[in-house]
PDBML (XML) file of the C-alpha atoms, coordinates in Angstrom:
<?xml version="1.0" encoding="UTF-8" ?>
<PDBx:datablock datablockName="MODEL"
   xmlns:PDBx="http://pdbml.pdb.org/schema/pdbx-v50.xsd"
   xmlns:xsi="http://www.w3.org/2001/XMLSchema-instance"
   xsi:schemaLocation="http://pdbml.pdb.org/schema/pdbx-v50.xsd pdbx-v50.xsd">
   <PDBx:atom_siteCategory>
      <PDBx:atom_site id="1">
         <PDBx:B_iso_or_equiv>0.00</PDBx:B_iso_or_equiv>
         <PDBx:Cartn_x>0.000</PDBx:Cartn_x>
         <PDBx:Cartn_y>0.000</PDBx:Cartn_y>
         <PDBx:Cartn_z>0.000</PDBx:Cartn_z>
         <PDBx:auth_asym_id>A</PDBx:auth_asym_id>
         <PDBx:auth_atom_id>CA</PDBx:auth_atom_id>
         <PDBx:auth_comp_id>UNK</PDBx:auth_comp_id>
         <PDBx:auth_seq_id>1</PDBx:auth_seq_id>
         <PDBx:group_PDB>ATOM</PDBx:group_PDB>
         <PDBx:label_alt_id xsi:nil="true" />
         <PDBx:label_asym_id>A</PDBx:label_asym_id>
         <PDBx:label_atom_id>CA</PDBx:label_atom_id>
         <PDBx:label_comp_id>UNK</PDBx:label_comp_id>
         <PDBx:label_entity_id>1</PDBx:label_entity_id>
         <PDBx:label_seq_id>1</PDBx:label_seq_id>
         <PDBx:occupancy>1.00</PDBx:occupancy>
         <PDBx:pdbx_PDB_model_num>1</PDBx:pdbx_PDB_model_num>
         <PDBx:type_symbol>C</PDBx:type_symbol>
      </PDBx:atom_site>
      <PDBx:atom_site id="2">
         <PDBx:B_iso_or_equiv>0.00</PDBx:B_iso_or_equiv>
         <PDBx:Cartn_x>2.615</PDBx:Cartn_x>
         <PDBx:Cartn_y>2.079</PDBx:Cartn_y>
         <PDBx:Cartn_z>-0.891</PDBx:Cartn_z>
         <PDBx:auth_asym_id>A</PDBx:auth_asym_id>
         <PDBx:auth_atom_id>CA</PDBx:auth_atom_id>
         <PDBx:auth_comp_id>UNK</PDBx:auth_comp_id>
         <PDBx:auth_seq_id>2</PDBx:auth_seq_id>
         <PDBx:group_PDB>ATOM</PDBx:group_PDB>
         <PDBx:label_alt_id xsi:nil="true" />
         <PDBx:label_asym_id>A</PDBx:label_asym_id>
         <PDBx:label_atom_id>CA</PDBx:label_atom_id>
         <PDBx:label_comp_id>UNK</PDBx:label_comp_id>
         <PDBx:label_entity_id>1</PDBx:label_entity_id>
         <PDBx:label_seq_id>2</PDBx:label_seq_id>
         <PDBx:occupancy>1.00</PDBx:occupancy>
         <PDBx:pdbx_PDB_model_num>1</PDBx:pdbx_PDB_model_num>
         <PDBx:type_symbol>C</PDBx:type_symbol>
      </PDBx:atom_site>
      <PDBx:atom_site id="3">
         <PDBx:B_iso_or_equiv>0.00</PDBx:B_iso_or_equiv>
         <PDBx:Cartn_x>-0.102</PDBx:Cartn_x>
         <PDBx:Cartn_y>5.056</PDBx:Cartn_y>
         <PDBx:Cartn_z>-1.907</PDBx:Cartn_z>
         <PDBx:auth_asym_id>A</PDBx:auth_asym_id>
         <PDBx:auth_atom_id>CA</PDBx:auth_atom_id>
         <PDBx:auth_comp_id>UNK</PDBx:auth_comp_id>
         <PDBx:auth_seq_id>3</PDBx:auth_seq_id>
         <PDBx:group_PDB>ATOM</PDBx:group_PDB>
         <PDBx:label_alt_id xsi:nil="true" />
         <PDBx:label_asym_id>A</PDBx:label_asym_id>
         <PDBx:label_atom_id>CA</PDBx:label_atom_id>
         <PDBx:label_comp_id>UNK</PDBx:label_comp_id>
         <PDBx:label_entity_id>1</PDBx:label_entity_id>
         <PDBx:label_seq_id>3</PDBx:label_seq_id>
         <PDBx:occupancy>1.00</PDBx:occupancy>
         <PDBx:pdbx_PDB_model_num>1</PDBx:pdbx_PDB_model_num>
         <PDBx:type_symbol>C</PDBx:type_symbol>
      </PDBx:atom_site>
      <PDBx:atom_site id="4">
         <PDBx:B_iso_or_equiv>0.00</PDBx:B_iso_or_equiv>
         <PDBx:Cartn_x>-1.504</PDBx:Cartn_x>
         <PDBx:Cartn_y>5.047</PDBx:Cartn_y>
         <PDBx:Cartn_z>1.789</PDBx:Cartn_z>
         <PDBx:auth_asym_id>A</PDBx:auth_asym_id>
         <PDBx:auth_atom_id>CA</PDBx:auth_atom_id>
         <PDBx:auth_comp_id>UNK</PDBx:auth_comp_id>
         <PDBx:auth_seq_id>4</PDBx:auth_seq_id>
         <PDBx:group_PDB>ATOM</PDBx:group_PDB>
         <PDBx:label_alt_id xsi:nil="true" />
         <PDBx:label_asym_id>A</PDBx:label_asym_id>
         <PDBx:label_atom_id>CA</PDBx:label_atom_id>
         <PDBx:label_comp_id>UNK</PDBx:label_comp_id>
         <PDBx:label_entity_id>1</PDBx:label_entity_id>
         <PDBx:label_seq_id>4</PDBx:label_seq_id>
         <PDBx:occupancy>1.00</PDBx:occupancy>
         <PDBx:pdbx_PDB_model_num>1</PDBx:pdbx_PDB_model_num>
         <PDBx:type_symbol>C</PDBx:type_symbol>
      </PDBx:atom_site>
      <PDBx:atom_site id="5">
         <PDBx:B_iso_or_equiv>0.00</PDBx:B_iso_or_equiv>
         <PDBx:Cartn_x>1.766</PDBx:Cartn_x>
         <PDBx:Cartn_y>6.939</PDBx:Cartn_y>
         <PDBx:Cartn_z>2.684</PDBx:Cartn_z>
         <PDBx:auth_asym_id>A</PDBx:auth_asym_id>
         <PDBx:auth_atom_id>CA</PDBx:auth_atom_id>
         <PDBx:auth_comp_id>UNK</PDBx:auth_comp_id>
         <PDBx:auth_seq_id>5</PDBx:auth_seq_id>
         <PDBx:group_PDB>ATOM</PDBx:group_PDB>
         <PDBx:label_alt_id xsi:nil="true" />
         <PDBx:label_asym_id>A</PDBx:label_asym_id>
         <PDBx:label_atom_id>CA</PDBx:label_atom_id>
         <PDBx:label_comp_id>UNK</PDBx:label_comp_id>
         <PDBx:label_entity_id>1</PDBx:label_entity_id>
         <PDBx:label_seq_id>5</PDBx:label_seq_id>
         <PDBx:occupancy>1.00</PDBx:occupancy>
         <PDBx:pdbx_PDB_model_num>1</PDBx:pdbx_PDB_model_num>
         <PDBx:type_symbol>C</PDBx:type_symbol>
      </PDBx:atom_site>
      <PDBx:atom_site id="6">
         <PDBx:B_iso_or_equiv>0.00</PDBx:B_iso_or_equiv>
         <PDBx:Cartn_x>0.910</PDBx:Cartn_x>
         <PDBx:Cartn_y>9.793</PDBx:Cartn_y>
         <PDBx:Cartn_z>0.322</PDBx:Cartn_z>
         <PDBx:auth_asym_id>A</PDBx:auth_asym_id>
         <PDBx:auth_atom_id>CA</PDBx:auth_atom_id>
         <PDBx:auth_comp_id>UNK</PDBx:auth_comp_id>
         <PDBx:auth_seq_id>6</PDBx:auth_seq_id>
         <PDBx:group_PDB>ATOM</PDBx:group_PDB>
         <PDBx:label_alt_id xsi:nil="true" />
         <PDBx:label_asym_id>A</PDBx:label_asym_id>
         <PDBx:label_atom_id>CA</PDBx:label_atom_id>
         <PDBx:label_comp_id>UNK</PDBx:label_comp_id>
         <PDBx:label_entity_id>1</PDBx:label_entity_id>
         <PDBx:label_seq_id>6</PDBx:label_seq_id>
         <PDBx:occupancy>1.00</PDBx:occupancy>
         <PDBx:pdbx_PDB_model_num>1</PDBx:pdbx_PDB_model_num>
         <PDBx:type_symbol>C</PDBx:type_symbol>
      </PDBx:atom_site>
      <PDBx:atom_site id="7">
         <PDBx:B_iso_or_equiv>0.00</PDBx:B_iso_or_equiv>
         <PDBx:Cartn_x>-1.043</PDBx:Cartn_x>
         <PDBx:Cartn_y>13.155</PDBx:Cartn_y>
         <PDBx:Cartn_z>1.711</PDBx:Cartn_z>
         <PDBx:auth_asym_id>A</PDBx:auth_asym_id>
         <PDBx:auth_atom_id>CA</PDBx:auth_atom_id>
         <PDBx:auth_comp_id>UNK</PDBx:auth_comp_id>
         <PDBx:auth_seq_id>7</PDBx:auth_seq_id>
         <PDBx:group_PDB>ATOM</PDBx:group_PDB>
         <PDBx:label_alt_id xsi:nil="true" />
         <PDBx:label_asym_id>A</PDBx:label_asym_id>
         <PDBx:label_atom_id>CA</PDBx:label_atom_id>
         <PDBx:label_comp_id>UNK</PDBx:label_comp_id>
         <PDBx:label_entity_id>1</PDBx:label_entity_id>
         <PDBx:label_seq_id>7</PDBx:label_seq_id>
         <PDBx:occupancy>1.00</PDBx:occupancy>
         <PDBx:pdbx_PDB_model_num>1</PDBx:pdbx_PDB_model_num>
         <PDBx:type_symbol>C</PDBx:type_symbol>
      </PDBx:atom_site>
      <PDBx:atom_site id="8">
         <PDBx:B_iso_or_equiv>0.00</PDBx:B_iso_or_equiv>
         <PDBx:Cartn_x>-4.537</PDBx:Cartn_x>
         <PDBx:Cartn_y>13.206</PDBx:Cartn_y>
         <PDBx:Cartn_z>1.231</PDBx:Cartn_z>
         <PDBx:auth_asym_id>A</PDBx:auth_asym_id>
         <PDBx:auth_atom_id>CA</PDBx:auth_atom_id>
         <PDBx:auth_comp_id>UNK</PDBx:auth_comp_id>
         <PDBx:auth_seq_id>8</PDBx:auth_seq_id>
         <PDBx:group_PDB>ATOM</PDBx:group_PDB>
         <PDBx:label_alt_id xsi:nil="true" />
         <PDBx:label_asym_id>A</PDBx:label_asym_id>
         <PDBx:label_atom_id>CA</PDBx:label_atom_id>
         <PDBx:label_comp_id>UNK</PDBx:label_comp_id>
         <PDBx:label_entity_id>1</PDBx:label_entity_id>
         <PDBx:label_seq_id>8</PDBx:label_seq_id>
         <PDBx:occupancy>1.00</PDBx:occupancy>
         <PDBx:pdbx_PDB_model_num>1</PDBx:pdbx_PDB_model_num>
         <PDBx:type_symbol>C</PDBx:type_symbol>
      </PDBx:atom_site>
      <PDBx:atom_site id="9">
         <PDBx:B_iso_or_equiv>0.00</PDBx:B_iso_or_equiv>
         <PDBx:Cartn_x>-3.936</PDBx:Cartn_x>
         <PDBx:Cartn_y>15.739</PDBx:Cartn_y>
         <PDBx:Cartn_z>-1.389</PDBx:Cartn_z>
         <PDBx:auth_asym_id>A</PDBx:auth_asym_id>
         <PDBx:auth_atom_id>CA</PDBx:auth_atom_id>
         <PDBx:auth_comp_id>UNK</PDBx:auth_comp_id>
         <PDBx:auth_seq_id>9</PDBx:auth_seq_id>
         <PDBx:group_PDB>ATOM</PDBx:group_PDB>
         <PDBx:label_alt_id xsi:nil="true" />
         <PDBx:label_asym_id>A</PDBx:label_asym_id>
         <PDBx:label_atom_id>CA</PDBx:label_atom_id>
         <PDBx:label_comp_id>UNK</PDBx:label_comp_id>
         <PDBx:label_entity_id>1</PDBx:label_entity_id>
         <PDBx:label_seq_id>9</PDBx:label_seq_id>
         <PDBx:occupancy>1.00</PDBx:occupancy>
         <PDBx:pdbx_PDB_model_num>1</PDBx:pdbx_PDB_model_num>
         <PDBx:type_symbol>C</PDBx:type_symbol>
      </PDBx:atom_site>
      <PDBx:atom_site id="10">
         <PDBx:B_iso_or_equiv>0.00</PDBx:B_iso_or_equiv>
         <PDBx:Cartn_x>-1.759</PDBx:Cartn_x>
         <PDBx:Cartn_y>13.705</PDBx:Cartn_y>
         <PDBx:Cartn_z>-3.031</PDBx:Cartn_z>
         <PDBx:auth_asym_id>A</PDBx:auth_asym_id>
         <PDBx:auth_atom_id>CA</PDBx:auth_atom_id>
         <PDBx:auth_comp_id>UNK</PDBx:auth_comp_id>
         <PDBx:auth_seq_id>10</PDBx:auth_seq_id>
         <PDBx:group_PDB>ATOM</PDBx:group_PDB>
         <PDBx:label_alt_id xsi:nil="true" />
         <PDBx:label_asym_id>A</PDBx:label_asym_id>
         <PDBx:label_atom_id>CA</PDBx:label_atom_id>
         <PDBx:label_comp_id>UNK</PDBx:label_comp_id>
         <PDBx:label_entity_id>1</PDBx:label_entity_id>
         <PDBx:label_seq_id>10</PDBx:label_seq_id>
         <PDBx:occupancy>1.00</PDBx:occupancy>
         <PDBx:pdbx_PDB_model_num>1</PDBx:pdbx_PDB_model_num>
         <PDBx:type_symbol>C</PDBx:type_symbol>
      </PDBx:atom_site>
      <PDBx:atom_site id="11">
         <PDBx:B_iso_or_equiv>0.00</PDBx:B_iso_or_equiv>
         <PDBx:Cartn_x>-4.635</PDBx:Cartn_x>
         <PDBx:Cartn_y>10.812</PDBx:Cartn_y>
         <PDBx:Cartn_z>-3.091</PDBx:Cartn_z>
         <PDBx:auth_asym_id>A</PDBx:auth_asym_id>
         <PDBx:auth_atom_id>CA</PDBx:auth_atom_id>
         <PDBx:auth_comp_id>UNK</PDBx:auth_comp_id>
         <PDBx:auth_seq_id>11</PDBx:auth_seq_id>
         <PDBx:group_PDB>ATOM</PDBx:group_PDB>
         <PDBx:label_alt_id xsi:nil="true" />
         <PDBx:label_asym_id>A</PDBx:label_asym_id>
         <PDBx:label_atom_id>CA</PDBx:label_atom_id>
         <PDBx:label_comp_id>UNK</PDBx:label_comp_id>
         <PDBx:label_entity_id>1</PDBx:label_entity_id>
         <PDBx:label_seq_id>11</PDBx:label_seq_id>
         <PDBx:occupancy>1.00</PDBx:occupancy>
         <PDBx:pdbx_PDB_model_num>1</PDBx:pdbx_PDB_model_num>
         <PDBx:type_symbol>C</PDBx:type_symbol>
      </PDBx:atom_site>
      <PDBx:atom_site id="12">
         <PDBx:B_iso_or_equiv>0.00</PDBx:B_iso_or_equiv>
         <PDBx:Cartn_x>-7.575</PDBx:Cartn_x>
         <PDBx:Cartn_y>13.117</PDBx:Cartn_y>
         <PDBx:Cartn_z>-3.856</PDBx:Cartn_z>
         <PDBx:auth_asym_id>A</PDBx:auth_asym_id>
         <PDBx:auth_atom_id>CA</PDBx:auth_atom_id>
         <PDBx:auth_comp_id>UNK</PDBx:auth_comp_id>
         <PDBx:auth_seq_id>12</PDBx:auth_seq_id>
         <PDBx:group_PDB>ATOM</PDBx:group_PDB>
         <PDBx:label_alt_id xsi:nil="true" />
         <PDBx:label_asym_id>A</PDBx:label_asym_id>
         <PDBx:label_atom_id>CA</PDBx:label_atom_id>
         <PDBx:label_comp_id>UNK</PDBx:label_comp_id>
         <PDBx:label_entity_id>1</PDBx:label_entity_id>
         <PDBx:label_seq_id>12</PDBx:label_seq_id>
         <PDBx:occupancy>1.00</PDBx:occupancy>
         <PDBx:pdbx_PDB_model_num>1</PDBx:pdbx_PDB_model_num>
         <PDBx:type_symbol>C</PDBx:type_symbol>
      </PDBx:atom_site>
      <PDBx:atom_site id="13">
         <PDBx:B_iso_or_equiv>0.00</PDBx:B_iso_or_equiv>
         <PDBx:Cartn_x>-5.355</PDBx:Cartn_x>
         <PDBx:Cartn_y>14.947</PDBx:Cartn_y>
         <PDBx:Cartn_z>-6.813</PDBx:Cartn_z>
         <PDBx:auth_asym_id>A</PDBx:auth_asym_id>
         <PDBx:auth_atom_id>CA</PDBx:auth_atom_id>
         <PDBx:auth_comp_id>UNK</PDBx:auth_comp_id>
         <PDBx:auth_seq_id>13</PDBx:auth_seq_id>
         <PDBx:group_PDB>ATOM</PDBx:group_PDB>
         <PDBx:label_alt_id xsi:nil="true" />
         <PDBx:label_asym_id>A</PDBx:label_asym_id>
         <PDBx:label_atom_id>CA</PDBx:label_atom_id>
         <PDBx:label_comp_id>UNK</PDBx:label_comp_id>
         <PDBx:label_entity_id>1</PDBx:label_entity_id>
         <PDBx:label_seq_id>13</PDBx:label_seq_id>
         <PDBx:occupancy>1.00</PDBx:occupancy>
         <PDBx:pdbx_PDB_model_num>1</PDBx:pdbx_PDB_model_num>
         <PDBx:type_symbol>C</PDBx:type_symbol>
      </PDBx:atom_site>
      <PDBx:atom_site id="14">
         <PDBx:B_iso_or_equiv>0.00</PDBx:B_iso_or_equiv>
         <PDBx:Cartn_x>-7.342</PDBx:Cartn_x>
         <PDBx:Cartn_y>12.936</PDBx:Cartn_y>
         <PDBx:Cartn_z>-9.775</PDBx:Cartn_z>
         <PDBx:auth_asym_id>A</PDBx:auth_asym_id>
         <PDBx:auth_atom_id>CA</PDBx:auth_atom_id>
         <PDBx:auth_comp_id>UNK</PDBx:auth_comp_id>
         <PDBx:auth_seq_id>14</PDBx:auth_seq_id>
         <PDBx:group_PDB>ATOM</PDBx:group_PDB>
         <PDBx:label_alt_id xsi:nil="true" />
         <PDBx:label_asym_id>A</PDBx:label_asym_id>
         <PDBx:label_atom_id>CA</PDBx:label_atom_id>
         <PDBx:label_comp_id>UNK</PDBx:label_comp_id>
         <PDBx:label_entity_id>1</PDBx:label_entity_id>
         <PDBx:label_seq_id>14</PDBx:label_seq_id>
         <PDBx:occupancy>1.00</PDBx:occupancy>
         <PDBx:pdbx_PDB_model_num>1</PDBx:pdbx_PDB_model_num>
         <PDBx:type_symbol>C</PDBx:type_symbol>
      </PDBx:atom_site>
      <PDBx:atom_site id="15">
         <PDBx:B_iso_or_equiv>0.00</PDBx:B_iso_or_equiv>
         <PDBx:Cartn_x>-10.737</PDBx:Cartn_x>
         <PDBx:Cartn_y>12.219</PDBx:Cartn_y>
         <PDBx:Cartn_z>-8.922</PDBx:Cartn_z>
         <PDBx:auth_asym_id>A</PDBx:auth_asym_id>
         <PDBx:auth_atom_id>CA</PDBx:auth_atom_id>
         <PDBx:auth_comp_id>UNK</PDBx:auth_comp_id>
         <PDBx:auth_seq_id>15</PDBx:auth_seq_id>
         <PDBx:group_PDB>ATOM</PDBx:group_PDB>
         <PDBx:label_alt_id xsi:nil="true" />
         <PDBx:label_asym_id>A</PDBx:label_asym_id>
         <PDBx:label_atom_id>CA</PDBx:label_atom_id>
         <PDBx:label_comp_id>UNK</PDBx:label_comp_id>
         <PDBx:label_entity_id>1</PDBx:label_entity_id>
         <PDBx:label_seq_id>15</PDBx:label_seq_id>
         <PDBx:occupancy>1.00</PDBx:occupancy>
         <PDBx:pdbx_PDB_model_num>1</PDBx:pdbx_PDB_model_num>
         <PDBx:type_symbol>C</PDBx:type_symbol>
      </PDBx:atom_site>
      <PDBx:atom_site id="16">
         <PDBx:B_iso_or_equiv>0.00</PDBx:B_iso_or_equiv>
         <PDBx:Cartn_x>-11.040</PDBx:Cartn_x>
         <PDBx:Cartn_y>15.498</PDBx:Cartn_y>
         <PDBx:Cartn_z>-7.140</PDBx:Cartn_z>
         <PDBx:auth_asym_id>A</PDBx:auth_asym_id>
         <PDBx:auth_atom_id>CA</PDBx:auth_atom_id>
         <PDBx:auth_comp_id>UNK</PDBx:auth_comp_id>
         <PDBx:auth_seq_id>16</PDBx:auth_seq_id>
         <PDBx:group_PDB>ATOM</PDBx:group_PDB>
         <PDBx:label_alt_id xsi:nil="true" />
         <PDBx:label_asym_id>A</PDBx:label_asym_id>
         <PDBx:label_atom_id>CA</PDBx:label_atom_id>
         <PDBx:label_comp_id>UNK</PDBx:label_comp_id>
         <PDBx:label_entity_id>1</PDBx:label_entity_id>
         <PDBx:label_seq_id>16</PDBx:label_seq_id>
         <PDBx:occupancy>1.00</PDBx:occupancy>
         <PDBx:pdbx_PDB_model_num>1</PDBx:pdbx_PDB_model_num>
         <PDBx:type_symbol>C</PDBx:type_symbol>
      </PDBx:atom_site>
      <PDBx:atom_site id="17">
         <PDBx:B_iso_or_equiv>0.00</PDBx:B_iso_or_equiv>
         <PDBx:Cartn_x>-9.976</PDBx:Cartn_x>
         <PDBx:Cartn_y>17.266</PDBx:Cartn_y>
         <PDBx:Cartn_z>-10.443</PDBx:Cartn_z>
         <PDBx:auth_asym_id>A</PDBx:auth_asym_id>
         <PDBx:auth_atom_id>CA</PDBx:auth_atom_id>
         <PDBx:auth_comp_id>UNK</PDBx:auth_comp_id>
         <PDBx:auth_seq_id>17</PDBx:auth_seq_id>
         <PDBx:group_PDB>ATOM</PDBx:group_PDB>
         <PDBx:label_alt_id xsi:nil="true" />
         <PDBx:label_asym_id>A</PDBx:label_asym_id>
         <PDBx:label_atom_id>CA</PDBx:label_atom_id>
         <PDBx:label_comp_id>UNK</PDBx:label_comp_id>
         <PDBx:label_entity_id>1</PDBx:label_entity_id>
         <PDBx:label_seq_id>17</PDBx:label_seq_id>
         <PDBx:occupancy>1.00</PDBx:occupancy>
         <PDBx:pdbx_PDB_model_num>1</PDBx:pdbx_PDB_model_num>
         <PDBx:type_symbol>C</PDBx:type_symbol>
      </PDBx:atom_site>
      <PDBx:atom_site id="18">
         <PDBx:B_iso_or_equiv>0.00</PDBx:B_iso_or_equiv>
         <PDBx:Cartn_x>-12.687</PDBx:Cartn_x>
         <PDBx:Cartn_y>15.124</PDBx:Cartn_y>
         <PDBx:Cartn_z>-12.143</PDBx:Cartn_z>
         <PDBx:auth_asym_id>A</PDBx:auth_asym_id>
         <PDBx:auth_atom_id>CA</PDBx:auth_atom_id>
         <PDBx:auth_comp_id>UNK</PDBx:auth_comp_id>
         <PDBx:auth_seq_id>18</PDBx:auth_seq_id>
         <PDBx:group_PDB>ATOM</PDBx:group_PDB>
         <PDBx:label_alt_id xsi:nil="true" />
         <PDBx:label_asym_id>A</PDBx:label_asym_id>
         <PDBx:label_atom_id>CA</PDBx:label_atom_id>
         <PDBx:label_comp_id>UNK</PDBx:label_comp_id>
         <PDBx:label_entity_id>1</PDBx:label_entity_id>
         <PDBx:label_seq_id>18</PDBx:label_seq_id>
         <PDBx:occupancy>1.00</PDBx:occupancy>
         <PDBx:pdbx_PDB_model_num>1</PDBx:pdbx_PDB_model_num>
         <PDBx:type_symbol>C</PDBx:type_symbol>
      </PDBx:atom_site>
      <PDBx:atom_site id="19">
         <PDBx:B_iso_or_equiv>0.00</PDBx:B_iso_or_equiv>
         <PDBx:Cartn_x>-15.364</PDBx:Cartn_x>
         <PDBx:Cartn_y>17.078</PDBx:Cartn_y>
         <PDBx:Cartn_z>-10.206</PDBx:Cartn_z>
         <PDBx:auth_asym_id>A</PDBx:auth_asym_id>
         <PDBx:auth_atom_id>CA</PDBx:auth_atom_id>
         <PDBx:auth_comp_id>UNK</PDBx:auth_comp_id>
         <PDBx:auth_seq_id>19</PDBx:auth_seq_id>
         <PDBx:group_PDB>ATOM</PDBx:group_PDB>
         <PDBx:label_alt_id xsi:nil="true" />
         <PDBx:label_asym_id>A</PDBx:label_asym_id>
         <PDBx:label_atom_id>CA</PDBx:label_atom_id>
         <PDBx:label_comp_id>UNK</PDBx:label_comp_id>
         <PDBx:label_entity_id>1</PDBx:label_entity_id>
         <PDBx:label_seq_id>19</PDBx:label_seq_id>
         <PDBx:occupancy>1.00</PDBx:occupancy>
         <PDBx:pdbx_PDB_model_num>1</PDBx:pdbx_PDB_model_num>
         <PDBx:type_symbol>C</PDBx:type_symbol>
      </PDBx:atom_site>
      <PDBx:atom_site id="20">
         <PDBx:B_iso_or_equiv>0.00</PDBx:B_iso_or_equiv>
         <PDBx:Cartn_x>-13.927</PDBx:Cartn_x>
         <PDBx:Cartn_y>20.244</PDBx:Cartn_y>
         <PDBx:Cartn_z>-10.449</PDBx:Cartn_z>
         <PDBx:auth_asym_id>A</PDBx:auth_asym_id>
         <PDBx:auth_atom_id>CA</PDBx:auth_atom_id>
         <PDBx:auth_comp_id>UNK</PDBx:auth_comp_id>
         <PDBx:auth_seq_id>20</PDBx:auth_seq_id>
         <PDBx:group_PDB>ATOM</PDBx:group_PDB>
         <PDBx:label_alt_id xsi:nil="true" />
         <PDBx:label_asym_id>A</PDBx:label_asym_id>
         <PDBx:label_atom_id>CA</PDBx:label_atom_id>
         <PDBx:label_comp_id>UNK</PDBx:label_comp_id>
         <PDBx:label_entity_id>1</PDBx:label_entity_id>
         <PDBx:label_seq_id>20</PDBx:label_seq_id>
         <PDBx:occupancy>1.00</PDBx:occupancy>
         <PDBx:pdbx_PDB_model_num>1</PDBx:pdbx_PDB_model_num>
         <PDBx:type_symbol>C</PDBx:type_symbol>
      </PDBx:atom_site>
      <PDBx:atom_site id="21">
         <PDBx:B_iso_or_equiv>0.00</PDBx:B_iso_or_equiv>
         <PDBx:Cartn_x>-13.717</PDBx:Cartn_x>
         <PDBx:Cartn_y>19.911</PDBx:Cartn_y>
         <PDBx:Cartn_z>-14.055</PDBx:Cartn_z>
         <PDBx:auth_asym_id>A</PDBx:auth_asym_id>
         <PDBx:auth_atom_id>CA</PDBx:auth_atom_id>
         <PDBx:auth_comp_id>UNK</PDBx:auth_comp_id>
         <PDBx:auth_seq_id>21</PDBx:auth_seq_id>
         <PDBx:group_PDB>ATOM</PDBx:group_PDB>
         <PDBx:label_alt_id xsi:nil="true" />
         <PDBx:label_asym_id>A</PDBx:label_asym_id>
         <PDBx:label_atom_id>CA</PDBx:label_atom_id>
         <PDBx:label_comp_id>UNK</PDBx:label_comp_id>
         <PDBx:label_entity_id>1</PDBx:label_entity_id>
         <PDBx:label_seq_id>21</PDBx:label_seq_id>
         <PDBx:occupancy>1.00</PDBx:occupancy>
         <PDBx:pdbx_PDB_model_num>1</PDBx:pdbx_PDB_model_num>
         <PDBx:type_symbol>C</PDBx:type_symbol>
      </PDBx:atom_site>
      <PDBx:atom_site id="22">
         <PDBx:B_iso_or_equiv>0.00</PDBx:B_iso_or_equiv>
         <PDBx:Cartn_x>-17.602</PDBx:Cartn_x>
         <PDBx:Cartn_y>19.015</PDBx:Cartn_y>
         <PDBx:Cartn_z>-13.646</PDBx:Cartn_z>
         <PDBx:auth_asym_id>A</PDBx:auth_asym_id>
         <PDBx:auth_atom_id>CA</PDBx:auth_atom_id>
         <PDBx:auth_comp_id>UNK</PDBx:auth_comp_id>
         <PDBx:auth_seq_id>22</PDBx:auth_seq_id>
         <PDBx:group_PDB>ATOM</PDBx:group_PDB>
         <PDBx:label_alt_id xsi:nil="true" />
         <PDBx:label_asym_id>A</PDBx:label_asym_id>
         <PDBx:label_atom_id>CA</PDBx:label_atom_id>
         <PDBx:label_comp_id>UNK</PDBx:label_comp_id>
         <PDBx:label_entity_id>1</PDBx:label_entity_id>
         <PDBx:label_seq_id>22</PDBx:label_seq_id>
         <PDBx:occupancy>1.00</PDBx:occupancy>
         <PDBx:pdbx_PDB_model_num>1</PDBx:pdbx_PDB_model_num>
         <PDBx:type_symbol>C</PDBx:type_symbol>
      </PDBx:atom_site>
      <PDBx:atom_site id="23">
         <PDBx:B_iso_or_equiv>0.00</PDBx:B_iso_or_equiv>
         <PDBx:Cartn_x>-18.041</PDBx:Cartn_x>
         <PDBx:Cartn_y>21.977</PDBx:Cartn_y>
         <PDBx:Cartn_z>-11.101</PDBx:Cartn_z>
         <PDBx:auth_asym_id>A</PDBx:auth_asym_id>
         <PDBx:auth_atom_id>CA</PDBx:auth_atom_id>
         <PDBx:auth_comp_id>UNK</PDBx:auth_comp_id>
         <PDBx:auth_seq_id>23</PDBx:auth_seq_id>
         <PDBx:group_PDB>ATOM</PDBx:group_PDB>
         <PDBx:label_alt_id xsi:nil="true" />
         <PDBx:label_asym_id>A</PDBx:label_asym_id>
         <PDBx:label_atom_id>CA</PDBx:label_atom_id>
         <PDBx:label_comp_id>UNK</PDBx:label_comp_id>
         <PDBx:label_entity_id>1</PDBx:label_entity_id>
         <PDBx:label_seq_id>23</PDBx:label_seq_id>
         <PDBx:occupancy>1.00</PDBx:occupancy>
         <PDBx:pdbx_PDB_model_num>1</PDBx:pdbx_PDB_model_num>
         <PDBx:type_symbol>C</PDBx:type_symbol>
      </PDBx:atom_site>
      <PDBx:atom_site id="24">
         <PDBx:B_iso_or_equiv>0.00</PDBx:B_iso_or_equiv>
         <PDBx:Cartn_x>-17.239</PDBx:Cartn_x>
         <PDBx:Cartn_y>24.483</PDBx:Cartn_y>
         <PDBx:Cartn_z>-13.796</PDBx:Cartn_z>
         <PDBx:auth_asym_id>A</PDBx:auth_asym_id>
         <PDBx:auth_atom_id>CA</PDBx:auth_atom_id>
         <PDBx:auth_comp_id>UNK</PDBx:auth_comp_id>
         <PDBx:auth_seq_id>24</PDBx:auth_seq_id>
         <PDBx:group_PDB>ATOM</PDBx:group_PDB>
         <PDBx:label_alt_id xsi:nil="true" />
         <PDBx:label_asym_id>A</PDBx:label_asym_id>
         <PDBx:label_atom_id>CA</PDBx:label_atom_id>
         <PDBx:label_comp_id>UNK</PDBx:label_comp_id>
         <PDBx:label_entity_id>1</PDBx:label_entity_id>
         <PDBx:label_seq_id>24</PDBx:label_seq_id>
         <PDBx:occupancy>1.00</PDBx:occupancy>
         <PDBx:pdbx_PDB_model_num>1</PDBx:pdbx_PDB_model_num>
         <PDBx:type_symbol>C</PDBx:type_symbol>
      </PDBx:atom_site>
      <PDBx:atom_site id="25">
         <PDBx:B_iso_or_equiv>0.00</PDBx:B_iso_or_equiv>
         <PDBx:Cartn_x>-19.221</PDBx:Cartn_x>
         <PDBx:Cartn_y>23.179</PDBx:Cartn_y>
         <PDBx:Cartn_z>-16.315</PDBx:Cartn_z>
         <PDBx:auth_asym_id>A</PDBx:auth_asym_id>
         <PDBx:auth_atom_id>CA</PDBx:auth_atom_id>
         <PDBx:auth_comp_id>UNK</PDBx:auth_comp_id>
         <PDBx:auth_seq_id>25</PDBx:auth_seq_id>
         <PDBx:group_PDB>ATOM</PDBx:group_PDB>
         <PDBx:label_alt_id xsi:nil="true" />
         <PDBx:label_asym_id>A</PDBx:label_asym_id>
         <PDBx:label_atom_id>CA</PDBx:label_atom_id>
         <PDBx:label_comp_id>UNK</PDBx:label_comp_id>
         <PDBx:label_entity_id>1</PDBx:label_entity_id>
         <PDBx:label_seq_id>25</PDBx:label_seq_id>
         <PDBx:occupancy>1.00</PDBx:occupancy>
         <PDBx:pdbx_PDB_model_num>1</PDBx:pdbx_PDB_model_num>
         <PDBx:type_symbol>C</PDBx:type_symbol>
      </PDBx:atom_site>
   </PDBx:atom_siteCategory>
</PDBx:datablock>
């Protein structure tokens, strides 16, 4: 699990760019 050591920014980086991509629509 090497990913669980990354910040939760790290994690959140793609899918959270998903929905703001989405958002601004």
């Amino acid at each position: 699990g090497q990913r669980l050591r990354a910040t939760f920014a790290t994690r959140t980086m793609r899918y959270g760019g998903v929905i703001l991509a989405l958002f601004i629509v």
